[in-house]
C-alpha atoms as a PDB file:
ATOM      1  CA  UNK A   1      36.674  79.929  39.843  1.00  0.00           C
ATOM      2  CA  UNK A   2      36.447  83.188  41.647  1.00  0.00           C
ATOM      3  CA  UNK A   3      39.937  82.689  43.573  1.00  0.00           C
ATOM      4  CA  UNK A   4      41.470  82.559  40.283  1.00  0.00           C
ATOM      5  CA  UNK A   5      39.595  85.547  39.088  1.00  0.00           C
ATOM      6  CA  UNK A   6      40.762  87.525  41.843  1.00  0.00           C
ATOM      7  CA  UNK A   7      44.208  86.332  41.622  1.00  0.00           C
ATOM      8  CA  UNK A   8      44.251  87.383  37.987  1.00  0.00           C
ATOM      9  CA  UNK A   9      42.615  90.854  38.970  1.00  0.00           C
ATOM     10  CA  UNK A  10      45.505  91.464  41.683  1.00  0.00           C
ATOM     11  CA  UNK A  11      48.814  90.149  38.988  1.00  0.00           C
ATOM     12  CA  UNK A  12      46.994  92.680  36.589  1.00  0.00           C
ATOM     13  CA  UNK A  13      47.441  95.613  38.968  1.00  0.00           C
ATOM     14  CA  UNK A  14      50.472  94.778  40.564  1.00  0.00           C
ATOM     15  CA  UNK A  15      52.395  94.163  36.662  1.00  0.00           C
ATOM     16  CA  UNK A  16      50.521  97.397  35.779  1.00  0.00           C
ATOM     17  CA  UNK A  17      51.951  99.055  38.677  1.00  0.00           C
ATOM     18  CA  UNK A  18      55.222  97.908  38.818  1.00  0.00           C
ATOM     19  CA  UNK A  19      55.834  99.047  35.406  1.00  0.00           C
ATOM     20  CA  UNK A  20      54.489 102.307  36.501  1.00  0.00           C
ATOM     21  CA  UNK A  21      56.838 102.671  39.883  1.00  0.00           C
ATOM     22  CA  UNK A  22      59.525 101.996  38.092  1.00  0.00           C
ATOM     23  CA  UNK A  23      59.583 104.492  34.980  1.00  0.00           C
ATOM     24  CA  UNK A  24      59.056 107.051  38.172  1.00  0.00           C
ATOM     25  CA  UNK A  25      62.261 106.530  40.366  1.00  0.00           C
ATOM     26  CA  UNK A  26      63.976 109.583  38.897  1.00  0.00           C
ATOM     27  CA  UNK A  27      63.421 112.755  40.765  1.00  0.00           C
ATOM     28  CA  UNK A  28      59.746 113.066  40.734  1.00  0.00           C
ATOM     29  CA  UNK A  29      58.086 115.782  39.678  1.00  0.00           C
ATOM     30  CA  UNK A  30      54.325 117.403  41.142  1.00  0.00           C
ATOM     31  CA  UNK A  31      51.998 116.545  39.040  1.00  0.00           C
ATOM     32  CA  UNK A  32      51.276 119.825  36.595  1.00  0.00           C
ATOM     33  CA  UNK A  33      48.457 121.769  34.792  1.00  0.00           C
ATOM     34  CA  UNK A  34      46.850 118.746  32.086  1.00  0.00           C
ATOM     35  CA  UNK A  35      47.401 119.501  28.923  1.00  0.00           C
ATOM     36  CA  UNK A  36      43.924 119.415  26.349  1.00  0.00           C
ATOM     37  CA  UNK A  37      45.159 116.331  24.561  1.00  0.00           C
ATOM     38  CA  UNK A  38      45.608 114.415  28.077  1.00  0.00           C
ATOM     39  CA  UNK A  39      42.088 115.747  29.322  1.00  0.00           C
ATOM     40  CA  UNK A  40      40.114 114.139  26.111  1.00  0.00           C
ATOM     41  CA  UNK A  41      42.176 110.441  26.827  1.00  0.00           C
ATOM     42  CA  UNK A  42      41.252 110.741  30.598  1.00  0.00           C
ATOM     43  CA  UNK A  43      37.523 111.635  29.470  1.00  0.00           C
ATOM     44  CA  UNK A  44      37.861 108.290  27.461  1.00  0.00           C
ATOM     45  CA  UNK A  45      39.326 106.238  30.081  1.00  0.00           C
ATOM     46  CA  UNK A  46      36.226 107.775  32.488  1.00  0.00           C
ATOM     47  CA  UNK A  47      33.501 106.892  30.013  1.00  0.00           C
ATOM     48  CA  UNK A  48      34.679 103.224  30.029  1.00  0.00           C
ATOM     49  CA  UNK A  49      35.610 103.176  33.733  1.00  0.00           C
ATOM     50  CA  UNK A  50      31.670 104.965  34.790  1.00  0.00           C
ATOM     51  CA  UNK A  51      30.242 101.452  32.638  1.00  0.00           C
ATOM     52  CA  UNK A  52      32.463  99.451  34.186  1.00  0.00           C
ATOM     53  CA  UNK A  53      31.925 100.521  37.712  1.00  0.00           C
ATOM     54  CA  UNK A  54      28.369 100.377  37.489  1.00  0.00           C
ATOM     55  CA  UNK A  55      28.320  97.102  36.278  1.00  0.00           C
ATOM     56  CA  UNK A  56      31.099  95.762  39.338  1.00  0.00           C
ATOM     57  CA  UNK A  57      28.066  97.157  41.914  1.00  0.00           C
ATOM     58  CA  UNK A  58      24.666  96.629  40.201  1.00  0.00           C
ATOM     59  CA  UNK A  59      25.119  93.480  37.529  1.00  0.00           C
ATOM     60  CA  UNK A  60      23.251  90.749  38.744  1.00  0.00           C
ATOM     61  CA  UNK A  61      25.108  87.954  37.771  1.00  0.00           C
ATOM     62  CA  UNK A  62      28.676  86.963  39.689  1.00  0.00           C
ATOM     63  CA  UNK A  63      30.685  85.978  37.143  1.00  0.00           C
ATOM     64  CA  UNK A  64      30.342  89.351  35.105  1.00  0.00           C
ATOM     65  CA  UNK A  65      30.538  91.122  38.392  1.00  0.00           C
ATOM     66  CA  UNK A  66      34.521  89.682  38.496  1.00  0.00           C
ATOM     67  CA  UNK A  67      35.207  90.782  35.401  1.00  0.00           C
ATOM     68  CA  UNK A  68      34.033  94.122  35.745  1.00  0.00           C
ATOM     69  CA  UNK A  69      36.099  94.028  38.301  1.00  0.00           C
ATOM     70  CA  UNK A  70      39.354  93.192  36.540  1.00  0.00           C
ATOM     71  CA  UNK A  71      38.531  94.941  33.312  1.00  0.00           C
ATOM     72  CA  UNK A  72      38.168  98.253  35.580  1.00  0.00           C
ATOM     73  CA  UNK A  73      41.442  97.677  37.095  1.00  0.00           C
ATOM     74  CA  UNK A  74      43.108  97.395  33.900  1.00  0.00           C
ATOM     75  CA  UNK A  75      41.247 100.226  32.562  1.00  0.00           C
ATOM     76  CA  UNK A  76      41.922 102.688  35.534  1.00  0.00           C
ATOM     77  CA  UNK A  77      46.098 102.034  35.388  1.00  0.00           C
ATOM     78  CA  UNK A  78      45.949 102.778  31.718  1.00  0.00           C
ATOM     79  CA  UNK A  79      44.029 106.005  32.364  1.00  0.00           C
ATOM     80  CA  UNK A  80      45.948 107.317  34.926  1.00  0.00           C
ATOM     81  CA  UNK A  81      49.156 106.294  33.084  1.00  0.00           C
ATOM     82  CA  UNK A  82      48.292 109.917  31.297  1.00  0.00           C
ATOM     83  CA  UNK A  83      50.370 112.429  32.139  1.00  0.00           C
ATOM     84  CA  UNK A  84      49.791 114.849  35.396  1.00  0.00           C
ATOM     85  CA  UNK A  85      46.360 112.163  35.705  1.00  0.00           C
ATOM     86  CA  UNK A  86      46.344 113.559  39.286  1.00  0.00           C
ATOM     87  CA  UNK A  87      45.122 116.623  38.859  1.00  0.00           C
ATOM     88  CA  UNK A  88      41.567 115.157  37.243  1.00  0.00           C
ATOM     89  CA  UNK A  89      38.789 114.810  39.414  1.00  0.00           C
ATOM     90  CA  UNK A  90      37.172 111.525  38.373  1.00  0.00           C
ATOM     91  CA  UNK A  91      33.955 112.901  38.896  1.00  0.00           C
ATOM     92  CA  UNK A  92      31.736 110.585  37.334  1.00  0.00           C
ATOM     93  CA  UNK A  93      33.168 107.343  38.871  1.00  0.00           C
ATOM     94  CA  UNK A  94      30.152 107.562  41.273  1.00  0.00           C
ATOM     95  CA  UNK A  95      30.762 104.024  42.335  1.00  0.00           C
ATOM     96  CA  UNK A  96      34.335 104.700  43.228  1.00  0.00           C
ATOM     97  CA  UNK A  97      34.842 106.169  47.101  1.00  0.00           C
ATOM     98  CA  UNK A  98      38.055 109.056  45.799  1.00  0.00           C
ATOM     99  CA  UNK A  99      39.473 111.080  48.614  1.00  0.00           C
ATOM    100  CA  UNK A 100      42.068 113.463  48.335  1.00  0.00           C
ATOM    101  CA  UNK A 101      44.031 115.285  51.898  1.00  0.00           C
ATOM    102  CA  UNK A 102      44.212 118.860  51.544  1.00  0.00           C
ATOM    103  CA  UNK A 103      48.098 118.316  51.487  1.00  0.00           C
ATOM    104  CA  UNK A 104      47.412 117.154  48.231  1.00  0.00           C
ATOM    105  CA  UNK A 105      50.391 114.779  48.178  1.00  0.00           C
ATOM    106  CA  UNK A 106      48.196 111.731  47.127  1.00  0.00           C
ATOM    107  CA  UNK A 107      44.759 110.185  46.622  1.00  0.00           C
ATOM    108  CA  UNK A 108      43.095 107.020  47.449  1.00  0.00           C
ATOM    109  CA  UNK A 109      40.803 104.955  45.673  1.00  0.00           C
ATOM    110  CA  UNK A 110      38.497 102.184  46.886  1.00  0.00           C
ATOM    111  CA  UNK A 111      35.403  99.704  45.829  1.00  0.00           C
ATOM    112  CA  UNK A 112      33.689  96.717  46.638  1.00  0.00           C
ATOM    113  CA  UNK A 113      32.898  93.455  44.437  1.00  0.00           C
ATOM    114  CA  UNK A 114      29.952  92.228  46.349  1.00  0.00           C
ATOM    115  CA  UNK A 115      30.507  88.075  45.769  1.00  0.00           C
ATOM    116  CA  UNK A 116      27.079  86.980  47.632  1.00  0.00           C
ATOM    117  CA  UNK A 117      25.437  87.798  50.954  1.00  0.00           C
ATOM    118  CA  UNK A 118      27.705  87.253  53.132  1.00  0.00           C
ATOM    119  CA  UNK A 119      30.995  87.765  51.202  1.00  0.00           C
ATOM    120  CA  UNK A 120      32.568  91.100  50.022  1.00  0.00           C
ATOM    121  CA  UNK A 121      36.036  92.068  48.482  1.00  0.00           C
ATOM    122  CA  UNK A 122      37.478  95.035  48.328  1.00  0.00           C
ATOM    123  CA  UNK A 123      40.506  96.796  46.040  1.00  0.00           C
ATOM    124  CA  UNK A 124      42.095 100.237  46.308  1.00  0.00           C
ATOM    125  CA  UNK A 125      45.607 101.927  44.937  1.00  0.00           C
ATOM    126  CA  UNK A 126      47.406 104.866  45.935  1.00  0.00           C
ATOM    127  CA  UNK A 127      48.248 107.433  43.257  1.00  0.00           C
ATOM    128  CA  UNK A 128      51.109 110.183  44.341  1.00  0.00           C
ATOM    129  CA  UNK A 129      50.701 113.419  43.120  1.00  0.00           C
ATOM    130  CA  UNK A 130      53.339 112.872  40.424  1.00  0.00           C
ATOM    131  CA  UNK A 131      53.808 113.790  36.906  1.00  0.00           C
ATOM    132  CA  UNK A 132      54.066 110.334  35.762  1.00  0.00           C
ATOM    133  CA  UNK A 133      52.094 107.815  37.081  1.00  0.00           C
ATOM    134  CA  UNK A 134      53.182 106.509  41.074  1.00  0.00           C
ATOM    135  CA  UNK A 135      50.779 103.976  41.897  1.00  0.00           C
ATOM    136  CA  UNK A 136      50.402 101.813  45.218  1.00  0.00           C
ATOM    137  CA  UNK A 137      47.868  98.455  44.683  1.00  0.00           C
ATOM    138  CA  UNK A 138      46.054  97.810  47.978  1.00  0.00           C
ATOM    139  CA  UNK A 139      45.479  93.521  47.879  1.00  0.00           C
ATOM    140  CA  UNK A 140      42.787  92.779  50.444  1.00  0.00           C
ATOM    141  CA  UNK A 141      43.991  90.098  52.873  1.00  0.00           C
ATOM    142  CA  UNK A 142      41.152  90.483  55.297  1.00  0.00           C
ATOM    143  CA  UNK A 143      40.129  87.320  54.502  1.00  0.00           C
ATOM    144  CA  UNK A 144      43.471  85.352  55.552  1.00  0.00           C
ATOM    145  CA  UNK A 145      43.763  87.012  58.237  1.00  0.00           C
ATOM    146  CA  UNK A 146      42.270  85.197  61.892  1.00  0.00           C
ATOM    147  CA  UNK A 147      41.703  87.735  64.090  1.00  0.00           C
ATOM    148  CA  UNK A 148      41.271  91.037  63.721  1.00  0.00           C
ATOM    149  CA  UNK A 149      44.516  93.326  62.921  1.00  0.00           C
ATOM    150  CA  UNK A 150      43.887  95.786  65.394  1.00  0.00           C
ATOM    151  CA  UNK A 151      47.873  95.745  66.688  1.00  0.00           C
ATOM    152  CA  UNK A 152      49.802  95.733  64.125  1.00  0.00           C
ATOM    153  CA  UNK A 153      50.869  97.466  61.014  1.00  0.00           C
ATOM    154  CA  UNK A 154      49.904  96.338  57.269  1.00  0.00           C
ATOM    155  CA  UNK A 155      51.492  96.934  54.184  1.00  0.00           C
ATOM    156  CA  UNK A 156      49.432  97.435  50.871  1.00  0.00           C
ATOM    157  CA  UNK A 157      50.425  93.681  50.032  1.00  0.00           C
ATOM    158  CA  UNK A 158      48.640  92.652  52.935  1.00  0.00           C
ATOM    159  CA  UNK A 159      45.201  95.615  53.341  1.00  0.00           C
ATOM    160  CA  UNK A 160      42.311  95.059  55.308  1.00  0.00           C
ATOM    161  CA  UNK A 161      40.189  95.997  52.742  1.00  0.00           C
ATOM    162  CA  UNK A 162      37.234  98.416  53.282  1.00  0.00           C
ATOM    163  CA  UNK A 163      35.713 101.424  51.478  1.00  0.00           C
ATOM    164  CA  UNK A 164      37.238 104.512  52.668  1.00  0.00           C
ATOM    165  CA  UNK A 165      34.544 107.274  53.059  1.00  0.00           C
ATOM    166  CA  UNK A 166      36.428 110.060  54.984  1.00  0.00           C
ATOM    167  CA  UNK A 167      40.134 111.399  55.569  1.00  0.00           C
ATOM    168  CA  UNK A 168      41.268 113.212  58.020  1.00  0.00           C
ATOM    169  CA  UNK A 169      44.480 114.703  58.119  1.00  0.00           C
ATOM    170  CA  UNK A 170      46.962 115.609  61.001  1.00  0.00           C
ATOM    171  CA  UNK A 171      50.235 116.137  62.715  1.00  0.00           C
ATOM    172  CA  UNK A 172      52.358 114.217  65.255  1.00  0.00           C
ATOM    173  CA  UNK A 173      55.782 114.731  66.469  1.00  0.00           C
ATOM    174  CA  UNK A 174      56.473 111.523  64.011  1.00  0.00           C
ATOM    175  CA  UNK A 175      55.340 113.188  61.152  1.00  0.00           C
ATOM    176  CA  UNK A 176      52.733 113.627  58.859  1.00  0.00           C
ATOM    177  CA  UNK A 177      49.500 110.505  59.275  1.00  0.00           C
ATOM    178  CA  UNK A 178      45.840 110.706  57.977  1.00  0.00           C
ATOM    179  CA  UNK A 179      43.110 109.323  59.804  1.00  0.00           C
ATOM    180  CA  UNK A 180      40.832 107.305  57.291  1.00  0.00           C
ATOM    181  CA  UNK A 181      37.512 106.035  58.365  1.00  0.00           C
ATOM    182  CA  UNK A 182      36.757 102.980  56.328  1.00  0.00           C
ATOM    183  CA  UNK A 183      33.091 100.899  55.901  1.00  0.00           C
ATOM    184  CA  UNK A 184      33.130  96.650  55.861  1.00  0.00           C
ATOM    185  CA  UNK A 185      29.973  95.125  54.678  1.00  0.00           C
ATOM    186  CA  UNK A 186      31.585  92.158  56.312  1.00  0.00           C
ATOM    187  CA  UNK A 187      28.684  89.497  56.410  1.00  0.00           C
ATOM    188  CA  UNK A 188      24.955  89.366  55.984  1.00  0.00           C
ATOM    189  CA  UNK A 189      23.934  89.684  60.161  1.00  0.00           C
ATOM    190  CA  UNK A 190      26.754  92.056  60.612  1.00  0.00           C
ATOM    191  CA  UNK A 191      29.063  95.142  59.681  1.00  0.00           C
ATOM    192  CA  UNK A 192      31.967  96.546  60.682  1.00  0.00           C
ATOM    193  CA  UNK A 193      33.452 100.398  60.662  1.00  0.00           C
ATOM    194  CA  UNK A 194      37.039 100.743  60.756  1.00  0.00           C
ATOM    195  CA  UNK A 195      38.970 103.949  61.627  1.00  0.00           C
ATOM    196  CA  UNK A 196      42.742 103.013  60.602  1.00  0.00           C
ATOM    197  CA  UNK A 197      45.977 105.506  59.920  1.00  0.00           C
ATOM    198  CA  UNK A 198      48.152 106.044  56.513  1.00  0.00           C
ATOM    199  CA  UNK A 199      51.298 107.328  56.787  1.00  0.00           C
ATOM    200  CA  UNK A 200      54.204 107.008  54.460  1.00  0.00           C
ATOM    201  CA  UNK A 201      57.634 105.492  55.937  1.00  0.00           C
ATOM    202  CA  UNK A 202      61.381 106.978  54.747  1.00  0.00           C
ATOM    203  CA  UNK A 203      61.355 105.190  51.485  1.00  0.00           C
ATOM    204  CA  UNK A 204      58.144 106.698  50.344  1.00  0.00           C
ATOM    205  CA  UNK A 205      55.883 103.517  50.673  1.00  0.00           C
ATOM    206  CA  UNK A 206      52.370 103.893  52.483  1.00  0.00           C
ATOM    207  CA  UNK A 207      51.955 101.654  55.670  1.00  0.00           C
ATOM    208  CA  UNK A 208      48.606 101.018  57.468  1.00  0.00           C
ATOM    209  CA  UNK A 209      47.892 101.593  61.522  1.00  0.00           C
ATOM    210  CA  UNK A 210      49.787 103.988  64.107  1.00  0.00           C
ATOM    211  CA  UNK A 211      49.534 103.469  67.677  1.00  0.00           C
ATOM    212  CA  UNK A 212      47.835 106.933  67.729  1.00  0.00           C
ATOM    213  CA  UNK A 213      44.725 106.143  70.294  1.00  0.00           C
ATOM    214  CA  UNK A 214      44.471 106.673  73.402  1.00  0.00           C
ATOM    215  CA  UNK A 215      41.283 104.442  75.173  1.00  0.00           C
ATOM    216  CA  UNK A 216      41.464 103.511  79.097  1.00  0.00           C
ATOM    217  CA  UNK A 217      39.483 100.063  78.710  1.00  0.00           C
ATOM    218  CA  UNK A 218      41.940  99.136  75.612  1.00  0.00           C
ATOM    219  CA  UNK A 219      44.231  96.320  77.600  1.00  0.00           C
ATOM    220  CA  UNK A 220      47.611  95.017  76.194  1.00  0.00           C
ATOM    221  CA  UNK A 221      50.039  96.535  73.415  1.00  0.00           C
ATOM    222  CA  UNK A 222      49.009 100.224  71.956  1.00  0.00           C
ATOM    223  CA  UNK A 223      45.867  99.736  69.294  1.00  0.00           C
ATOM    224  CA  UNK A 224      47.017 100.696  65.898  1.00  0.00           C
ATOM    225  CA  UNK A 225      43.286 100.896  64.123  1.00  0.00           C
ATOM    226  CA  UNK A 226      39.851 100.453  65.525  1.00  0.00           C
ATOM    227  CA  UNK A 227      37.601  98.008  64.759  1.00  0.00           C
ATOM    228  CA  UNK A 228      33.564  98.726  65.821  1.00  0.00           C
ATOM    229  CA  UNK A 229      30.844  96.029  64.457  1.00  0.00           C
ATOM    230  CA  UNK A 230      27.724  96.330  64.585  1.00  0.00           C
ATOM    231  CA  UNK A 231      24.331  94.883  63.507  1.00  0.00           C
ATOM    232  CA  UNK A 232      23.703  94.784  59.417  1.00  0.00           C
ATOM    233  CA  UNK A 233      19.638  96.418  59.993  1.00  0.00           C
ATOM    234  CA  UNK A 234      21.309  99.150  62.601  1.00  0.00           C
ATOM    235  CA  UNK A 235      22.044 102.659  61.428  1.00  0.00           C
ATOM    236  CA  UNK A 236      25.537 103.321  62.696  1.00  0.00           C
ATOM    237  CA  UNK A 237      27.108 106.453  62.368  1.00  0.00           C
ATOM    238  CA  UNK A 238      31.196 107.177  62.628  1.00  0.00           C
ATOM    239  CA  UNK A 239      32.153 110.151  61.427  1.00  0.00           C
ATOM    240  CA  UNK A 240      33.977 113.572  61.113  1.00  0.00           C
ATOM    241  CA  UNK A 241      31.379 116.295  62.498  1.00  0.00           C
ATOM    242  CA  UNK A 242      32.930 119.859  61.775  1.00  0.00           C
ATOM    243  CA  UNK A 243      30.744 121.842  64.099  1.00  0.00           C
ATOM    244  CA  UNK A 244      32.165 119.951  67.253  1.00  0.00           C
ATOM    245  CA  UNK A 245      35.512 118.722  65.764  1.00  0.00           C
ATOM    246  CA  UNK A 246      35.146 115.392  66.469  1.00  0.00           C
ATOM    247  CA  UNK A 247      34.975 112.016  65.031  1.00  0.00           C
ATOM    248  CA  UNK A 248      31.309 110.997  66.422  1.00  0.00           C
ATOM    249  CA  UNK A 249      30.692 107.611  67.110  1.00  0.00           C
ATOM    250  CA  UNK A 250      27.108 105.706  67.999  1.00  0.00           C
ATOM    251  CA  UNK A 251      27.648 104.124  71.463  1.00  0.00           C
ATOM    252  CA  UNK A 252      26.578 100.633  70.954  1.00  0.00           C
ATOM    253  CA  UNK A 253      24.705  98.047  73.422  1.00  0.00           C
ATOM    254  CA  UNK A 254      24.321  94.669  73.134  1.00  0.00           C
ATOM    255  CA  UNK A 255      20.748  92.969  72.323  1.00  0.00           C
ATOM    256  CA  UNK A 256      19.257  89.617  71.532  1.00  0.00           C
ATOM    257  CA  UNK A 257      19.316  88.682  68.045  1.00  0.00           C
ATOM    258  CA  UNK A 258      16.245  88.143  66.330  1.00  0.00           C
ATOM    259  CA  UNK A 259      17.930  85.076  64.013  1.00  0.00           C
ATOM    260  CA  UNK A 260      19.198  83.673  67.109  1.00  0.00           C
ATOM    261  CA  UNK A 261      22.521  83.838  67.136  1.00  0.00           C
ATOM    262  CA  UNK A 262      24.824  85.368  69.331  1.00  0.00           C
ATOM    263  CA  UNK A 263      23.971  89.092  70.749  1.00  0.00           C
ATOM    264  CA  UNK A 264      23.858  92.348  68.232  1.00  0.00           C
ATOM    265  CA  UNK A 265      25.309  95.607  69.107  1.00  0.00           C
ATOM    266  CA  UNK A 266      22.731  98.622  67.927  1.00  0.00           C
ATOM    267  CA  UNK A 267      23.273 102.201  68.967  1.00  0.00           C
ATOM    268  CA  UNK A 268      21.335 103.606  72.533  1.00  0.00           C
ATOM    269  CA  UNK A 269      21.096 106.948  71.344  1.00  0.00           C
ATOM    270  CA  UNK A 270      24.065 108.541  72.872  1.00  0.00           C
ATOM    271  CA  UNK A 271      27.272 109.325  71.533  1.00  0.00           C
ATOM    272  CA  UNK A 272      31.089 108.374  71.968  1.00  0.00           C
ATOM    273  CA  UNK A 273      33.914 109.893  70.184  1.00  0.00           C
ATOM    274  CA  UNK A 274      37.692 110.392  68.800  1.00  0.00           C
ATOM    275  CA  UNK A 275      39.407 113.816  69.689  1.00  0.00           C
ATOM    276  CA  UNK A 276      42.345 114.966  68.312  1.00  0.00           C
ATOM    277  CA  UNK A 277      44.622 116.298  71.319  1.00  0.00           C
ATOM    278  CA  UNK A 278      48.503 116.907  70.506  1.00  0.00           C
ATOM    279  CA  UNK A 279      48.641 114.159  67.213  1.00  0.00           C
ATOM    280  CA  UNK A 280      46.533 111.554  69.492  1.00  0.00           C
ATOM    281  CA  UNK A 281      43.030 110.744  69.212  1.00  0.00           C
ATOM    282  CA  UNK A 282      41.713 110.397  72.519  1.00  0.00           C
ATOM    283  CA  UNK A 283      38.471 108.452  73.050  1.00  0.00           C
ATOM    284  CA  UNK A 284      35.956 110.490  74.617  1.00  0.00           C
ATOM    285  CA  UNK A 285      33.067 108.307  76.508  1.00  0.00           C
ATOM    286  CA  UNK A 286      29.180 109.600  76.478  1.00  0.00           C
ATOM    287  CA  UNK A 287      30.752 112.850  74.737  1.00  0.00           C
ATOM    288  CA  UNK A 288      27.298 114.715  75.608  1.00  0.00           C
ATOM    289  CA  UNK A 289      25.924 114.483  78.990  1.00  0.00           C
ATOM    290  CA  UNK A 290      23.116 117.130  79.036  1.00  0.00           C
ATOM    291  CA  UNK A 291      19.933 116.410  81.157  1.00  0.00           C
ATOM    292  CA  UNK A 292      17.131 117.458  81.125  1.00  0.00           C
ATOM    293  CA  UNK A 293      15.143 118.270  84.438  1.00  0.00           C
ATOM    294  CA  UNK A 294      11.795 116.566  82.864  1.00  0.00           C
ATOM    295  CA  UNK A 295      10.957 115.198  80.318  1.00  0.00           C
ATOM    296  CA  UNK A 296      10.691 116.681  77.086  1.00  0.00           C
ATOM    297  CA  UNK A 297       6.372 117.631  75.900  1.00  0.00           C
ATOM    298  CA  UNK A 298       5.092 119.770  73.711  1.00  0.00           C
ATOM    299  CA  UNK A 299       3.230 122.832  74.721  1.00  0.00           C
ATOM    300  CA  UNK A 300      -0.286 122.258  75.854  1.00  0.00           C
ATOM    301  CA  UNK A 301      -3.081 123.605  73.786  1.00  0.00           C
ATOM    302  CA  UNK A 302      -6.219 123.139  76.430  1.00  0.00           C
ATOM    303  CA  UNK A 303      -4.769 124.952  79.411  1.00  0.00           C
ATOM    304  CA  UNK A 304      -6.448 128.087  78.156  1.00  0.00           C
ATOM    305  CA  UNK A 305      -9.811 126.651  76.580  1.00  0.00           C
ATOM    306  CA  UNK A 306     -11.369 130.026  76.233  1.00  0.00           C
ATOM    307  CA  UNK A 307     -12.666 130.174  73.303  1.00  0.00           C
ATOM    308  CA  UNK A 308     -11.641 127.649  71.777  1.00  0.00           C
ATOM    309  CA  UNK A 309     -12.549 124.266  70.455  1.00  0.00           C
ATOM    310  CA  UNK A 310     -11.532 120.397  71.547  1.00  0.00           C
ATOM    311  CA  UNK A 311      -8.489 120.226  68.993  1.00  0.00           C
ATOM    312  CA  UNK A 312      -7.179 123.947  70.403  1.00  0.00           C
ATOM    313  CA  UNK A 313      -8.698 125.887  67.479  1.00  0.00           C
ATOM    314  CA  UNK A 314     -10.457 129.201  67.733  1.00  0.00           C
ATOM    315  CA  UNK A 315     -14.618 128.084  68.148  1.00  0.00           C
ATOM    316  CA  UNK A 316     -16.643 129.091  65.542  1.00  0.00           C
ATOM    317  CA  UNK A 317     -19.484 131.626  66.367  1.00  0.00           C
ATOM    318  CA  UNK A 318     -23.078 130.896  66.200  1.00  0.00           C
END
C-alpha cells in the first residue's frame, strides 16, 4: 500500500509541476515585490502546510503519515502557484529544511516521511526565482539504486534523496555550482552525510554531482558527490565553519559494533575537511595538527598550602 501511496504523491507533483513549467516558457520574469492580496493566500497556504508538516514528522500512525505527505505536496504547488511566491520566507514550515544561495536565483526545499526504523523517504522541488511559478520535483530513487551514486550525475527524476541542511555557493571556470550538504537517516544502525553539487545545465534544468573534489586515496573515475556513513548513536558533524572557511568534517575510525554486526565508524576527535581552492574542494586530512608538549591539567591548588585548607580554601582562624 505504501508504494502506491508514494507513486500517487510523486504523479501529484510532477502533473502539478508540469502545468506550472509550462505556463512559464515565455521570457521569464524575477520574481517581484508581493502584492497584499498574494501575501494573505500564501499566509493561508502556510497555515495548512505548518499542520500538515507537523503531522508528516510527528503522527504516530503510518498510514496518516503518507498522506500528510501527499496532501502537503499538493498544498505547497498550489501555494506557490501565487504570484512572485518566491520572495516569501516560509517561515513557519519548521519541519521543512528551505535554503536559499545568496545569488538568489532559486530555492530548495526538502523533508523526510519517516516509514519505520529502518526506512526513510525523502521529497524536495526546486522553485526559480520567477514571477510565475518554475518548479523542479526532486523523486527519490535512492532506493533503486545498488550502489552508491558517488560517480555519476542525477537528474531530479532520479535524486538521492536527503535533507539538505546547508548551501554553499561558488565559482568554477564551468560556471556557477552550489555545494549542498545533505543528511540520510538511512537505516536504524546507521547514517549517512552526503555533500553533493547543483548546478543548472544550458537548458535551465538542475543536475546533481560535479567532479569538483579533489582526494588522493579516491581511486578510479573523478567523484562527483561524497558519501560519509557513520554510526546512528555517533554525533557526526559536516559542516560549513565560517571562522576557518572550511567544510569540517569528523574523522571517523572503525569500531566493533555492539549489535554485532559488521564494524561502526564513530569520530576520534580530530578533524578532516573540504577547502575551496580555485572552484575545487580539496580534501584536507587531520586539518589541525597542534600538540601539545604535556598533557593538558588544571592548575594545582596545594602547591602553596599556606594558609589554606585541604580543598585550597583560605583556613578559617581560631
Amino acid at each position: 500500500m505504501s508504494s502506491k501511496i508514494t507513486g500517487l504523491i510523486v504523479l501529484c507533483l510532477l502533473c502539478a509541476a508540469t502545468c506550472s513549467q509550462v505556463a512559464a516558457q515565455s521570457k521569464p520574469k524575477p520574481a517581484g515585490a508581493l502584492s497584499a492580496e498574494a501575501i494573505q493566500q500564501i499566509k493561508m497556504g502556510e497555515d495548512t502546510l505548518a499542520v500538515l508538516a507537523y503531522a508528516v514528522v510527528n503522527d504516530s500512525i503510518e498510514q496518516e503519515r503518507y498522506a500528510a505527505c501527499r496532501a502537503l505536496i499538493t498544498c505547497l504547488v498550489r501555494t506557490l502557484k501565487v504570484e512572485n511566491s518566491f520572495k516569501y520566507s516560509f517561515e513557519r514550515l519548521r519541519s521543512l529544511s528551505i535554503l536559499t544561495p545568496p545569488d538568489s536565483s532559486f530555492r530548495i526545499f526538502t523533508w523526510q516521511l519517516f516509514v519505520n526504523d529502518s526506512t526513510y523517504r525523502y521529497y524536495g522541488a526546486i522553485q526559480l526565482n520567477q514571477k510565475d511559478l518554475k518548479l523542479f520535483p526532486l523523486i527519490d530513487r535512492s532506493a533503486d539504486m545498488l550502489t552508491l551514486p558517488a560517480r555519476e550525475q542525477l537528474t531530479p527524476e532520479r535524486w538521492y534523496g536527503v535533507i539538505y541542511y546547508n548551501l554553499q555557493q561558488f565559482d568554477t571556470k564551468e560556471g556557477r555550482k552550489y555545494l549542498l550538504l545533505g543528511y540520510d537517516a538511512f537505516s536504524f544502525f546507521n547514517r549517512r552525510k552526503v555533500v553533493d553539487v547543483l548546478s543548472f545545465d544550458k537548458t535551465g534544468k538542475p543536475v546533481f554531482g560535479a567532479p569538483v573534489f579533489d582526494r588522493e586515496e579516491s581511486m578510479g573515475p573523478p567523484e562527483y558527490r561524497i558519501f560519509t556513513e557513520y554510526a546512528a548513536e555517533a554525533s557526526f558533524r559536516m559542516n560549513w565553519d565560517e571562522q576557518y572557511q572550511l567544510i569540517l568534517i569528523d574523522h571517523l575510525v572503525p569500531m566493533p559494533s555492539p549489535y554485532g554486526s559488521d564494524p561502526i565508524q564513530v569520530p576520534d576527535g580530530s578533524y578532516d575537511a573540504l577547502k575551496l581552492e580555485k572552484g575545487r574542494w580539496k580534501f584536507v586530512s587531520k586539518v589541525f595538527n597542534d600538540v601539545m608538549e604535556e598533557a593538558p591539567r588544571p592548575e594545582p591548588i596545594l602547591d602553596d598550602r599556606k594558609g589554606r585548607d585541604i580543598m585550597g580554601k583560605e583556613a578559617k582562624k581560631n
